[in-house]
Protein backbone atom coordinates (compact mmCIF):
# COMPACT_ATOMS: atom_id res chain seq x y z
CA UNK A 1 -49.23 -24.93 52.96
CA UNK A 2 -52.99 -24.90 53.10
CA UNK A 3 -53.66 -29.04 51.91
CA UNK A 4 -55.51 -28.99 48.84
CA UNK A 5 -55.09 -25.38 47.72
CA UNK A 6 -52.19 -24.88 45.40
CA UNK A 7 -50.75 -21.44 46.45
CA UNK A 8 -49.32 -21.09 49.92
CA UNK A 9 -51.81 -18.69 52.15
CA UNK A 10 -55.14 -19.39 50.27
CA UNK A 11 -57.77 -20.18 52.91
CA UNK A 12 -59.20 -23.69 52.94
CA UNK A 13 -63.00 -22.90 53.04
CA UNK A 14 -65.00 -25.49 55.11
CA UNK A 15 -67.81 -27.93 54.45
CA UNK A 16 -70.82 -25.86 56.05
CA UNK A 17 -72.48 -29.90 56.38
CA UNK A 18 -70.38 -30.75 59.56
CA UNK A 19 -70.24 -27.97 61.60
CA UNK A 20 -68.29 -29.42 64.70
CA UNK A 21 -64.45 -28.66 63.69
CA UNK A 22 -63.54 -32.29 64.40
CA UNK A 23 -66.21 -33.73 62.42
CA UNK A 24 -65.30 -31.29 58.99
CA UNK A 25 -61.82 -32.91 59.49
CA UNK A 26 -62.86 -36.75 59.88
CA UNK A 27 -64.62 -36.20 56.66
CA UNK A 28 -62.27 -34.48 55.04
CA UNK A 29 -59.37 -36.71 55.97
CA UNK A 30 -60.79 -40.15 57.47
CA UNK A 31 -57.50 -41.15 58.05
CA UNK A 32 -57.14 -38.54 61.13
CA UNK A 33 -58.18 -40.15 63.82
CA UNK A 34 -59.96 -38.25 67.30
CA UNK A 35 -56.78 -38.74 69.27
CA UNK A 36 -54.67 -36.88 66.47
CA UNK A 37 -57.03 -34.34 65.59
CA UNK A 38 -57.00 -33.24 68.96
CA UNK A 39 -52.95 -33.62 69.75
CA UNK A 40 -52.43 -31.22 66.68
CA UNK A 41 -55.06 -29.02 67.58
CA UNK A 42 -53.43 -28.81 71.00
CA UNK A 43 -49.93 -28.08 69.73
CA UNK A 44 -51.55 -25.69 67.00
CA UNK A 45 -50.71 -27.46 64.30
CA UNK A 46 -54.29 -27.42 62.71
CA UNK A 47 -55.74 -23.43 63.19
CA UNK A 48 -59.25 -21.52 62.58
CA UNK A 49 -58.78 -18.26 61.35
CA UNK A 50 -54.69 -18.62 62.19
CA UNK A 51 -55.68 -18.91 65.86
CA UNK A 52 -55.82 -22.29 68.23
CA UNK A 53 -59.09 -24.06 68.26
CA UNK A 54 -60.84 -26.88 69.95
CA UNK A 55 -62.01 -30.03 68.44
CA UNK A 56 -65.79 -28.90 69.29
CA UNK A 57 -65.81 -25.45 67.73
CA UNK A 58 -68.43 -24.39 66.02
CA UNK A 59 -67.15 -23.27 62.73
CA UNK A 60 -69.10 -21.80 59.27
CA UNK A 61 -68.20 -21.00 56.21
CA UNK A 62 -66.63 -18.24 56.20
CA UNK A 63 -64.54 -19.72 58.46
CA UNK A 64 -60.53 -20.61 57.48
CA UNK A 65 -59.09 -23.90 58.24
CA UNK A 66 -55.56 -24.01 58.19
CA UNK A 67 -54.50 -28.10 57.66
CA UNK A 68 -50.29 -28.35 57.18
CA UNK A 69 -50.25 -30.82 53.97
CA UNK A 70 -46.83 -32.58 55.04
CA UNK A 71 -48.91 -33.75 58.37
CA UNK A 72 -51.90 -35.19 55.65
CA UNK A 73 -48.81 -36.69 53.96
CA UNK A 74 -47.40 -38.61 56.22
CA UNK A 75 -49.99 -40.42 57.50
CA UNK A 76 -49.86 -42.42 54.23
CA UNK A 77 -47.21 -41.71 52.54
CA UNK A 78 -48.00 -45.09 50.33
CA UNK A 79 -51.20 -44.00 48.82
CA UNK A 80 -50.81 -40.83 46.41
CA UNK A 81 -53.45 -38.59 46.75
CA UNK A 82 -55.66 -38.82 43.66
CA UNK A 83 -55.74 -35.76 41.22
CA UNK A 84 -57.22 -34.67 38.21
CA UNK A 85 -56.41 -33.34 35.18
CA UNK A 86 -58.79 -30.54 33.52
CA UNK A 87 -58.94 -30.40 29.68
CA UNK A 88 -59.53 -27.96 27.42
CA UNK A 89 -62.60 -29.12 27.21
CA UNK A 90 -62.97 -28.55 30.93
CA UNK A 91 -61.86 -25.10 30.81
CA UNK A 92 -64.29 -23.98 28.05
CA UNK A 93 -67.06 -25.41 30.19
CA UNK A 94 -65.66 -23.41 33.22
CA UNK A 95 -65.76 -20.18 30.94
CA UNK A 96 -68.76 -20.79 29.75
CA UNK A 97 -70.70 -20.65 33.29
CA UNK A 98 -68.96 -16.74 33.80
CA UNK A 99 -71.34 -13.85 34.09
CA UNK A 100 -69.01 -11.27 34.63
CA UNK A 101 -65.54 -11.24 35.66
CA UNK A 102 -62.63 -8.72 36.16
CA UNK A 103 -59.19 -7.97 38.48
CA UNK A 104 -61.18 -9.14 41.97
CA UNK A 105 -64.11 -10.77 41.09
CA UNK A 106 -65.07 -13.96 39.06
CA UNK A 107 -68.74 -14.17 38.93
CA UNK A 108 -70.61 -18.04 37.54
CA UNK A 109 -73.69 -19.38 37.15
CA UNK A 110 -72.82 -22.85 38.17
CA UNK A 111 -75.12 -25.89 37.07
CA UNK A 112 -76.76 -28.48 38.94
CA UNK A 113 -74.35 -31.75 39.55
CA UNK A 114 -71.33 -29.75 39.97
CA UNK A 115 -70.26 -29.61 43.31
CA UNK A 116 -68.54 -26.81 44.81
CA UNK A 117 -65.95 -28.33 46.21
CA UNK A 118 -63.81 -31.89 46.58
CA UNK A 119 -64.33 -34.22 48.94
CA UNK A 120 -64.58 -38.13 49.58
CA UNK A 121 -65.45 -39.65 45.37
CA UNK A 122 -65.63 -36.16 44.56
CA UNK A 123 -62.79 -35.46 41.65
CA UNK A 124 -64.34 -33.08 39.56
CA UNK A 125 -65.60 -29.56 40.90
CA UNK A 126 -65.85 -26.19 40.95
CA UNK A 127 -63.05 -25.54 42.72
CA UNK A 128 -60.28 -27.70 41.00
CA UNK A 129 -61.94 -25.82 37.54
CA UNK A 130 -61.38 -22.64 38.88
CA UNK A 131 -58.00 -23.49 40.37
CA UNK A 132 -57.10 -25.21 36.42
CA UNK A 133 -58.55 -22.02 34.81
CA UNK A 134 -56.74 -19.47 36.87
CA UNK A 135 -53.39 -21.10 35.97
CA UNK A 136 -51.76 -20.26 39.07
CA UNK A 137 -53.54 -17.07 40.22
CA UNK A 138 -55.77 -17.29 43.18
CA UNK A 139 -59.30 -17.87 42.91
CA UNK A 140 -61.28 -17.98 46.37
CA UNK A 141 -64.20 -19.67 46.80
CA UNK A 142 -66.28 -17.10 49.26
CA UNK A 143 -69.59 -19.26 49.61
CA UNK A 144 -71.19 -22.35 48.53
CA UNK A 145 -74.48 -23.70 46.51
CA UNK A 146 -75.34 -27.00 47.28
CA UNK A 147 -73.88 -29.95 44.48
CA UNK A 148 -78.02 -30.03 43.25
CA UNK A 149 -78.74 -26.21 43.35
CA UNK A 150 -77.86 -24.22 40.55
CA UNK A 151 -77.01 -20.50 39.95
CA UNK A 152 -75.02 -17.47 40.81
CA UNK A 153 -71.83 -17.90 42.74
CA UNK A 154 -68.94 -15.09 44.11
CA UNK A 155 -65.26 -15.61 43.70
CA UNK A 156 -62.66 -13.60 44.87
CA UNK A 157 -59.39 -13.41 42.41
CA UNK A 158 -57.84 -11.41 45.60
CA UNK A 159 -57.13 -11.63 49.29
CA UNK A 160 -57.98 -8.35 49.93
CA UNK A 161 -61.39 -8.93 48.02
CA UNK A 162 -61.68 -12.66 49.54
CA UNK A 163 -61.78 -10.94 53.00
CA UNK A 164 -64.07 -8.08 52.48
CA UNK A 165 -67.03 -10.31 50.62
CA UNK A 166 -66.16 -13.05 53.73
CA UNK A 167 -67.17 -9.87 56.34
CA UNK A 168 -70.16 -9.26 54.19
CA UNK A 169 -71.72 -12.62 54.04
CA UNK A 170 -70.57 -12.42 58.31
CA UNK A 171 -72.53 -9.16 58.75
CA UNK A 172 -75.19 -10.15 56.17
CA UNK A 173 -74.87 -7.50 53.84
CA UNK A 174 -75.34 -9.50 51.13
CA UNK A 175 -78.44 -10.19 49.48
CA UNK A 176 -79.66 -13.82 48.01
CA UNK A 177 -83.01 -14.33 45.76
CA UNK A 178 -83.64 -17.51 44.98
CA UNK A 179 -86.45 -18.74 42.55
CA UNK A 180 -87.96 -22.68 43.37
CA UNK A 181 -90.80 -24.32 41.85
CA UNK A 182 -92.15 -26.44 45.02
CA UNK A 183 -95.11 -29.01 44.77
CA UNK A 184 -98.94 -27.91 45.91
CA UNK A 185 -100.25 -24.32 46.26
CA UNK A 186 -99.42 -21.91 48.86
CA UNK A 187 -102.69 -20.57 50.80
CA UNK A 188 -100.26 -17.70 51.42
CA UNK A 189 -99.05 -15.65 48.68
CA UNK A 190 -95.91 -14.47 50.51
CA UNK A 191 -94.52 -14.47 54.28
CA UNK A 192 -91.95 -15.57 56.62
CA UNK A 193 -90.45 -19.14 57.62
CA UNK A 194 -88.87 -18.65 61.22
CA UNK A 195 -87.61 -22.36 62.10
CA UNK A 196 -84.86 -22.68 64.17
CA UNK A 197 -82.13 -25.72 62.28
CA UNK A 198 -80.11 -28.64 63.52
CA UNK A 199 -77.99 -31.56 61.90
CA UNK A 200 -80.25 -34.86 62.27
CA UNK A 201 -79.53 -36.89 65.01
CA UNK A 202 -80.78 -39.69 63.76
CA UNK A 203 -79.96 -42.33 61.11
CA UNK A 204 -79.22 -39.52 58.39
CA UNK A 205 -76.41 -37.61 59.34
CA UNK A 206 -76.28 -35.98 56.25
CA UNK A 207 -79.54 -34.06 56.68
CA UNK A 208 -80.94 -31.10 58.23
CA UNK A 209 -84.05 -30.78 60.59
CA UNK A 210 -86.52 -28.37 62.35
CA UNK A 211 -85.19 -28.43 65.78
CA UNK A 212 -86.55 -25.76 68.15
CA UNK A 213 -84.89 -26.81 71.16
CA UNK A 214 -81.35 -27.00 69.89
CA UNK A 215 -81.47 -25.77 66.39
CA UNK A 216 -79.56 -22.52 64.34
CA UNK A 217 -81.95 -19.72 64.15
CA UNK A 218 -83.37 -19.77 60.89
CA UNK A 219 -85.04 -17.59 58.66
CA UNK A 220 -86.96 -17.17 55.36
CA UNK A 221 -89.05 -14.47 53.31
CA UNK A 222 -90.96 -15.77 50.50
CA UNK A 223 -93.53 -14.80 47.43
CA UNK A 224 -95.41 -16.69 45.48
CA UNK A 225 -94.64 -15.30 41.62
CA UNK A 226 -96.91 -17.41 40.00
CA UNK A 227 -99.25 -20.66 40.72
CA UNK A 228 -98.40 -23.46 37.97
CA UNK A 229 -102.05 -25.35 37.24
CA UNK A 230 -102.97 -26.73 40.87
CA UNK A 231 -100.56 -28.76 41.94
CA UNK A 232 -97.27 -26.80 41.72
CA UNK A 233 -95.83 -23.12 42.51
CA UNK A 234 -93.13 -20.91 41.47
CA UNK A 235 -91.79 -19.16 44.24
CA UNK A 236 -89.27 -16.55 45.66
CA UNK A 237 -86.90 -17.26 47.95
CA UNK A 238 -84.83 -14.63 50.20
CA UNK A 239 -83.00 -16.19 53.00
CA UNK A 240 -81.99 -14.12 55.75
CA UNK A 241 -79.87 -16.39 57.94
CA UNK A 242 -77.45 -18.90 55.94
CA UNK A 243 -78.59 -22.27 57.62
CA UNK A 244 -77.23 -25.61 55.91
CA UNK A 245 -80.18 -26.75 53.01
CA UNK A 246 -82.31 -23.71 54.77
CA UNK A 247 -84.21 -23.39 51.76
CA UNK A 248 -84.79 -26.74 51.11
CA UNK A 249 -85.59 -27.49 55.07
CA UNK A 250 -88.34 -24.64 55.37
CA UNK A 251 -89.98 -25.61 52.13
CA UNK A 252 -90.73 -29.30 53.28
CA UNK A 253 -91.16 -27.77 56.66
CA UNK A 254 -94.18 -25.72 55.46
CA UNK A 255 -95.41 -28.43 53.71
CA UNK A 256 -94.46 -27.67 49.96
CA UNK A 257 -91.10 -29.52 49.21
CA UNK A 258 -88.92 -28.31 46.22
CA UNK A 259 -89.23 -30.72 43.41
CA UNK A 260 -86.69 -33.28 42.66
CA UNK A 261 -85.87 -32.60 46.03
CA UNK A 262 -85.80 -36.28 46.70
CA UNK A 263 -83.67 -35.27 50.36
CA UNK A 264 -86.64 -33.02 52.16
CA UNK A 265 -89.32 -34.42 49.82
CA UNK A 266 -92.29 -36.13 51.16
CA UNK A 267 -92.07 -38.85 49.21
CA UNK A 268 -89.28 -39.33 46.74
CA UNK A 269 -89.31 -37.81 44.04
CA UNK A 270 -88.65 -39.35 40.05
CA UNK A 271 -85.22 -39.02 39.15
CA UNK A 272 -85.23 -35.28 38.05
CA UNK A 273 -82.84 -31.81 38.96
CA UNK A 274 -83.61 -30.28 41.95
CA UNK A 275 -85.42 -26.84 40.69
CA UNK A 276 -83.88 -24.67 43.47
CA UNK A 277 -81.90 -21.39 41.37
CA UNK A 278 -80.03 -18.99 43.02
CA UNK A 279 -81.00 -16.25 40.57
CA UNK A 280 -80.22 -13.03 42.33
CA UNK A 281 -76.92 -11.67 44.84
CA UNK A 282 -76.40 -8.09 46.08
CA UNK A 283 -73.48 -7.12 48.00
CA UNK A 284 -71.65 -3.81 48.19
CA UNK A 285 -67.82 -3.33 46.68
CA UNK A 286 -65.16 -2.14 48.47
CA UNK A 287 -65.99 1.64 47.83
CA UNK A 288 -69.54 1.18 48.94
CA UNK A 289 -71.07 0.74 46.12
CA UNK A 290 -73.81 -1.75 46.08
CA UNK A 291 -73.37 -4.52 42.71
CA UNK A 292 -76.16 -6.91 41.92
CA UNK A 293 -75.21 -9.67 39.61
CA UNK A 294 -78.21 -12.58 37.94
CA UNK A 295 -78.19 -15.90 36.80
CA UNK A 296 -80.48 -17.64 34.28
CA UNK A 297 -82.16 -20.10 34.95
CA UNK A 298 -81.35 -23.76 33.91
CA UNK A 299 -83.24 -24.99 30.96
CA UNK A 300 -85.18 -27.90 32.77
CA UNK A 301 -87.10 -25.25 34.96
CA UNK A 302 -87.68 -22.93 31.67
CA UNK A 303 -89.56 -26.00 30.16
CA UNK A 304 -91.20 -26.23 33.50
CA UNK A 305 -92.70 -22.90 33.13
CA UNK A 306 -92.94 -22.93 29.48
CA UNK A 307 -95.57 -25.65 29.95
CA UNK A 308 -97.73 -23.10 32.12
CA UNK A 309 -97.03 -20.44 28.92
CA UNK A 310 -94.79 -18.55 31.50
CA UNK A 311 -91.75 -16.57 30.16
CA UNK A 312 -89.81 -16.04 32.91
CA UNK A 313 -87.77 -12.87 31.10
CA UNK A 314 -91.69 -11.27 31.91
CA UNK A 315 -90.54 -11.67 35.55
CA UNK A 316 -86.57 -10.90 35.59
């Protein structure tokens, strides 16, 4: 069994933060330690993609991680793992975030402050809702938002769907808009970020940095949709590479962090959302066909805009 998925064969999608194989598991399970990562990768207990792996691999997230939960069990067998139970409550909220749904797809536009998916504190997310709302059928998680960004997500209700939108986020056949209001005003109305991305070396593991000596390729489009007084701008985001916080990296990078980004900011930021929407996703069905799917915005960039006397329907 896949630990922490309910139904036997559901891939375990990995944390795109730690990209070293060894690291995703430490964080995942602290109570591994190097020695026993690496003895179970050896004997193949612990798989990428059902084959062997190394404790160094690179992985992403489309990536499988195959983690046997009687191995996770026995390490302490003392302390139960914690769980948690989703209301009715919980499972109104869940249906409330769906945009469109049928037999293979689930499609949401997920809030700010929900994360995607469990991990060390983190009880209550997207996942475990979905998991509580399908009631024993399996919903995939296929790709990731950020716990702070809000908007559109895919999820498969099928293997056979699960693995044909994983290929197309491999070979980049789908398409991502986001919108962001960032602070200051762009002295280009659109163009391209090319900044190569690494994890920080440095005190803050947790971040992301402009490294172009060791760094991911990285790359971003962008178009400035409308300037808000002078001191803010409302922008359009289209990543073409799927770099960790990419959007959020490049915008401080060019020297107009996202507000409420209080992470990349220049200085923090007031306690407020980060206004960072993923409004827009394109990706072509099984027959071909291409589907595009939206998300609208949350309400605290609407009143954002609505102070400018921008309706942002006028630019849907």
């Amino acid at each position: 069994m896949y630990f922490n998925y309910p139904l036997t064969g559901a891939p375990f999608l990995n944390n795109p933060d730690l990209t070293r194989l060894d690291r995703w598991l430490k964080r995942q399970y602290p109570q591994l330690t190097q020695g026993l990562i690496e003895k179970w990768l050896r004997l193949g207990k612990i798989r990428v993609n059902t084959e062997k792996a190394t404790a160094g691999l690179r992985v992403s997230e489309t990536d499988s991680i195959t983690v046997p939960e009687d191995l996770i069990a026995r390490l302490n067998p003392e302390i139960p793992k914690k769980t948690i139970t989703y209301s009715a409550e919980d499972l109104d909220f869940l249906a409330s975030l769906i945009v469109w749904e049928d037999d293979e797809i689930c499609v949401l536009n997920k809030p700010s402050g929900l994360a995607t998916q469990g991990g060390t504190k983190i009880l209550r997310h997207l996942d475990g809702l979905l998991q509580a709302y399908g009631a024993g059928k399996p919903f995939r998680l296929v790709h990731r938002l950020d716990r702070d960004t809000s908007g559109i997500m895919l999820v498969a209700k099928t293997l056979k769907m699960s693995i044909h939108l994983g290929d197309a986020f491999k070979s980049r056949t789908v398409q991502k808009t986001y919108w962001a209001i960032v602070h200051g005003l762009l002295d280009e109305k659109q163009g391209i970020i090319e900044a190569p991305i690494s994890k920080d070396t440095g005190a803050n593991l947790e971040k992301m940095v402009v490294d172009f000596e060791e760094g991911k390729s990285a790359k971003t489009t962008y178009k400035v949709i409308k300037s808000l007084g002078k001191k803010a701008s409302w922008i359009e985001f289209k990543p073409e590479t799927g770099r960790t916080h990419q959007l959020r990296v490049h915008s401080s990078y060019i020297g107009h962090p996202i507000m409420g980004d209080s992470k990349y900011g220049e200085t923090r930021q007031e306690e407020a959302p980060l206004c960072l929407h993923a409004r827009k996703i394109s990706f072509p069905d099984m027959n071909g066909k291409r589907l595009t799917f939206i998300a609208q915005p949350p309400q605290y960039m609407d009143t954002i805009l609505k102070e400018f006397a921008i309706n942002w329907e006028d630019y849907a």
